[in-house]
Protein backbone atom coordinates (compact mmCIF):
# COMPACT_ATOMS: atom_id res chain seq x y z
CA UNK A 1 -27.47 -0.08 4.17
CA UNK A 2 -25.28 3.05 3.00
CA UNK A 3 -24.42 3.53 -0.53
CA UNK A 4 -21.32 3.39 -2.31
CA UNK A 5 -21.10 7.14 -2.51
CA UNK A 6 -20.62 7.40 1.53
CA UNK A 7 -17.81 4.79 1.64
CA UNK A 8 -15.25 7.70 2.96
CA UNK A 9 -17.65 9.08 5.72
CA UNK A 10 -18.67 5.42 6.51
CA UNK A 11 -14.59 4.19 7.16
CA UNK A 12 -14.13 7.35 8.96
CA UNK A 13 -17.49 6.54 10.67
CA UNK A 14 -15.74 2.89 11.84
CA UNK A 15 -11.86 4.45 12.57
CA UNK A 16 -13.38 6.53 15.28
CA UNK A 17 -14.81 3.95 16.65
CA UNK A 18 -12.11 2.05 16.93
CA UNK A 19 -10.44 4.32 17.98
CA UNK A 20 -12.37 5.64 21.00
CA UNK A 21 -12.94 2.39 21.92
CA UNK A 22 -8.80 1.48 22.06
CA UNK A 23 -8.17 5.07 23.43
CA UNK A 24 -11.00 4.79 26.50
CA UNK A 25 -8.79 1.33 27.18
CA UNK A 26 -5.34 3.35 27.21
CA UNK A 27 -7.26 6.35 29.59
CA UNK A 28 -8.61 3.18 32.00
CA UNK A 29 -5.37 2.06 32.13
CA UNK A 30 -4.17 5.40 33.61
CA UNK A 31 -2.37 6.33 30.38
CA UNK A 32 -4.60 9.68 29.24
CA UNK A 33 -3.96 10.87 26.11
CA UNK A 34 -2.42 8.20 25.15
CA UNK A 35 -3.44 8.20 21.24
CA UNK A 36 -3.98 4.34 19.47
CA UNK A 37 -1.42 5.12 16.58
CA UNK A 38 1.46 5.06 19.36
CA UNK A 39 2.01 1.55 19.97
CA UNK A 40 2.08 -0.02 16.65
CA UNK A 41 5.80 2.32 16.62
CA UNK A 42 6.16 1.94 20.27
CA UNK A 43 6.09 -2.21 19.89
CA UNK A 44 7.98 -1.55 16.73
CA UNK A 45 11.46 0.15 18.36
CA UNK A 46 11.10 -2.41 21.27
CA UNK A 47 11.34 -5.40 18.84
CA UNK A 48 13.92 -4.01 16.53
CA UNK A 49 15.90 -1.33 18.23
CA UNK A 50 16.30 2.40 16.97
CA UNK A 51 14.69 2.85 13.54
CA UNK A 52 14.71 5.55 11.15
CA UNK A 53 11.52 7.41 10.69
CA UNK A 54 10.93 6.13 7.06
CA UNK A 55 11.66 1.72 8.21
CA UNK A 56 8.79 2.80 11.06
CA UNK A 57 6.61 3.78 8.54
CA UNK A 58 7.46 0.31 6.35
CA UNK A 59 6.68 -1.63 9.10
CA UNK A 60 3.61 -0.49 9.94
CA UNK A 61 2.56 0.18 6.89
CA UNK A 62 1.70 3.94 6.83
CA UNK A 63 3.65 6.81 4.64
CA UNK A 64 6.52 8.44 5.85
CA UNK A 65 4.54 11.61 6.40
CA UNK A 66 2.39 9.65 8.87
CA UNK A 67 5.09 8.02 10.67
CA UNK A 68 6.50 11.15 10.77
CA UNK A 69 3.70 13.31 12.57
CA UNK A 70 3.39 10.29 15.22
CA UNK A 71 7.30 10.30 15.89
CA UNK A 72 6.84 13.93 16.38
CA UNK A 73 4.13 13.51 18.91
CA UNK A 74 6.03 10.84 21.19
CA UNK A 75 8.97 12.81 21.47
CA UNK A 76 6.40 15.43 22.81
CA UNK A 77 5.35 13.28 24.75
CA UNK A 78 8.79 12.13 26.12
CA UNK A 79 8.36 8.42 24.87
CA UNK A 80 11.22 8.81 22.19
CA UNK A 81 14.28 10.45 21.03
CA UNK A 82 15.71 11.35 17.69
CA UNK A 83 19.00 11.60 17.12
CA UNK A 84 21.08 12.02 12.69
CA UNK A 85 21.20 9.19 11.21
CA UNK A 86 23.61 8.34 8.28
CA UNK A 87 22.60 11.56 6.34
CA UNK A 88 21.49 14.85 7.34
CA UNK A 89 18.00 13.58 6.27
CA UNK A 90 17.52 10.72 8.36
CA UNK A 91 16.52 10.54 11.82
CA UNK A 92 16.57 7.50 13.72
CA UNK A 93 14.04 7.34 16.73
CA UNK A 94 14.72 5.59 19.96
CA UNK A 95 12.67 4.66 23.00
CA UNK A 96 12.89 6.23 26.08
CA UNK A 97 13.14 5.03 29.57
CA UNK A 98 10.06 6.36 30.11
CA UNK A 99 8.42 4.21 26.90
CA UNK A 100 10.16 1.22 27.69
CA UNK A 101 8.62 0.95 31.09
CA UNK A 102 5.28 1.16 29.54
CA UNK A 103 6.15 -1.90 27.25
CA UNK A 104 4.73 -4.82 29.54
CA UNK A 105 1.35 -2.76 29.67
CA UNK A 106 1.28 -1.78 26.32
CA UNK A 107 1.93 -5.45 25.22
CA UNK A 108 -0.65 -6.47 27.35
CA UNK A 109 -3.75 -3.84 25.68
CA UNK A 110 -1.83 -5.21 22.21
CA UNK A 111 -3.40 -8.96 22.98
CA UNK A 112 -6.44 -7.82 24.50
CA UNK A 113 -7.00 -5.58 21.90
CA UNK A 114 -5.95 -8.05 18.46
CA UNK A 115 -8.15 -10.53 20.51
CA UNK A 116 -11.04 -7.90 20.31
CA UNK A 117 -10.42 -7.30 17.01
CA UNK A 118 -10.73 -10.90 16.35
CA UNK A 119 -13.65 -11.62 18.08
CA UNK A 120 -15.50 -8.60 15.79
CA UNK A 121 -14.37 -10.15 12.68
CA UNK A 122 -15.81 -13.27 13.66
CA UNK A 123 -19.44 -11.53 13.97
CA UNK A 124 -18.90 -10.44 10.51
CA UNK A 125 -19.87 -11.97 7.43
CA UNK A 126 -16.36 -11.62 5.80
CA UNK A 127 -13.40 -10.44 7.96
CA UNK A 128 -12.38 -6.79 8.23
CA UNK A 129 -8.88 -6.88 7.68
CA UNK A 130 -9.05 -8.92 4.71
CA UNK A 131 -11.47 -6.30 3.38
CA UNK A 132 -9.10 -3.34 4.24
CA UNK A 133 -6.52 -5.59 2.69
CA UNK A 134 -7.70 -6.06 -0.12
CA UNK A 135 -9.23 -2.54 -0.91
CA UNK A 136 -5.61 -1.19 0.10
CA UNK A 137 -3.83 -3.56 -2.88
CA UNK A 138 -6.44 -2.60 -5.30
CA UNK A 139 -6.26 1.25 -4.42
CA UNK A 140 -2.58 0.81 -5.06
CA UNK A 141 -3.50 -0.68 -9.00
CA UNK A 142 -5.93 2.04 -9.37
CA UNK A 143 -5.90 5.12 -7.07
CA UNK A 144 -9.25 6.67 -6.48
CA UNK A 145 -8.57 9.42 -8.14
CA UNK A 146 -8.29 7.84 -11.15
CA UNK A 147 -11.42 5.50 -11.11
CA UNK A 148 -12.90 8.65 -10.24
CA UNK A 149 -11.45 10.66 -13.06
CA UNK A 150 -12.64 7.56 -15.75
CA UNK A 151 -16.06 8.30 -14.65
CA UNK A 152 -16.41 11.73 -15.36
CA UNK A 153 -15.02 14.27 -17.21
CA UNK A 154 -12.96 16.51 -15.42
């Protein structure tokens, strides 16, 4: 059993594992390269349409800085555009052709994958996402920085 004190190298521990397992899926599938953190925007445009960078990041709840480094590495990778929005600080993203003829398949990995997740939750004492869920909302009371800072001195 690891210690408090290792909770960061532990979660980053589990993430990787996650995500090697969903990227091996994505290279089997004939999609190399193809990183984990792309469909969650992917599915995201094809439900709602063209988005702007920061309503990604809302709906998938990640920052805007995080949204914004994945946006940049689709349109790399030719899977959206991004075009001005309403002010010279927006940018709304788009799918491509090229994304949208991934969508069936990447729908497909998104049920096989939530029903993987589900089944590991269900070998697990108390379930994962509730966890993260719940660490998240109490992080957002009381950032780490300052439970850290009421412990010591600084």
């Amino acid at each position: 059993m690891s210690t408090p004190e290792l909770l960061g190298t532990r979660l980053r521990h589990l993430l990787d594992q996650l995500d090697a397992g969903v990227a091996a899926v994505y290279t089997d599938l004939g999609l190399d390269g193809f990183r984990p953190r792309y469909t969650p925007i992917l599915r995201t445009l094809a439900a709602t349409g063209p988005s702007s960078i920061r309503d990604l990041g809302r709906a998938i709840g990640v920052t805007h800085s995080a949204a914004s480094q994945t946006v940049a590495q689709l349109a790399k990778e030719d899977l959206v555009t991004l075009a001005p929005g309403a002010d010279a600080r927006q940018r709304i993203v788009r799918l491509t052709a090229r994304a949208e003829s991934l969508m069936s398949l990447l729908d497909k990995e998104w049920a096989a994958t939530s029903a993987a997740a589900a089944e590991l939750e269900a070998e697990l004492s108390y379930p994962l996402s509730r966890l993260v869920d719940e660490a998240l909302e109490s992080l957002s009371r009381r950032p780490m920085r300052d439970r850290i800072a009421g412990a010591v001195d600084l």
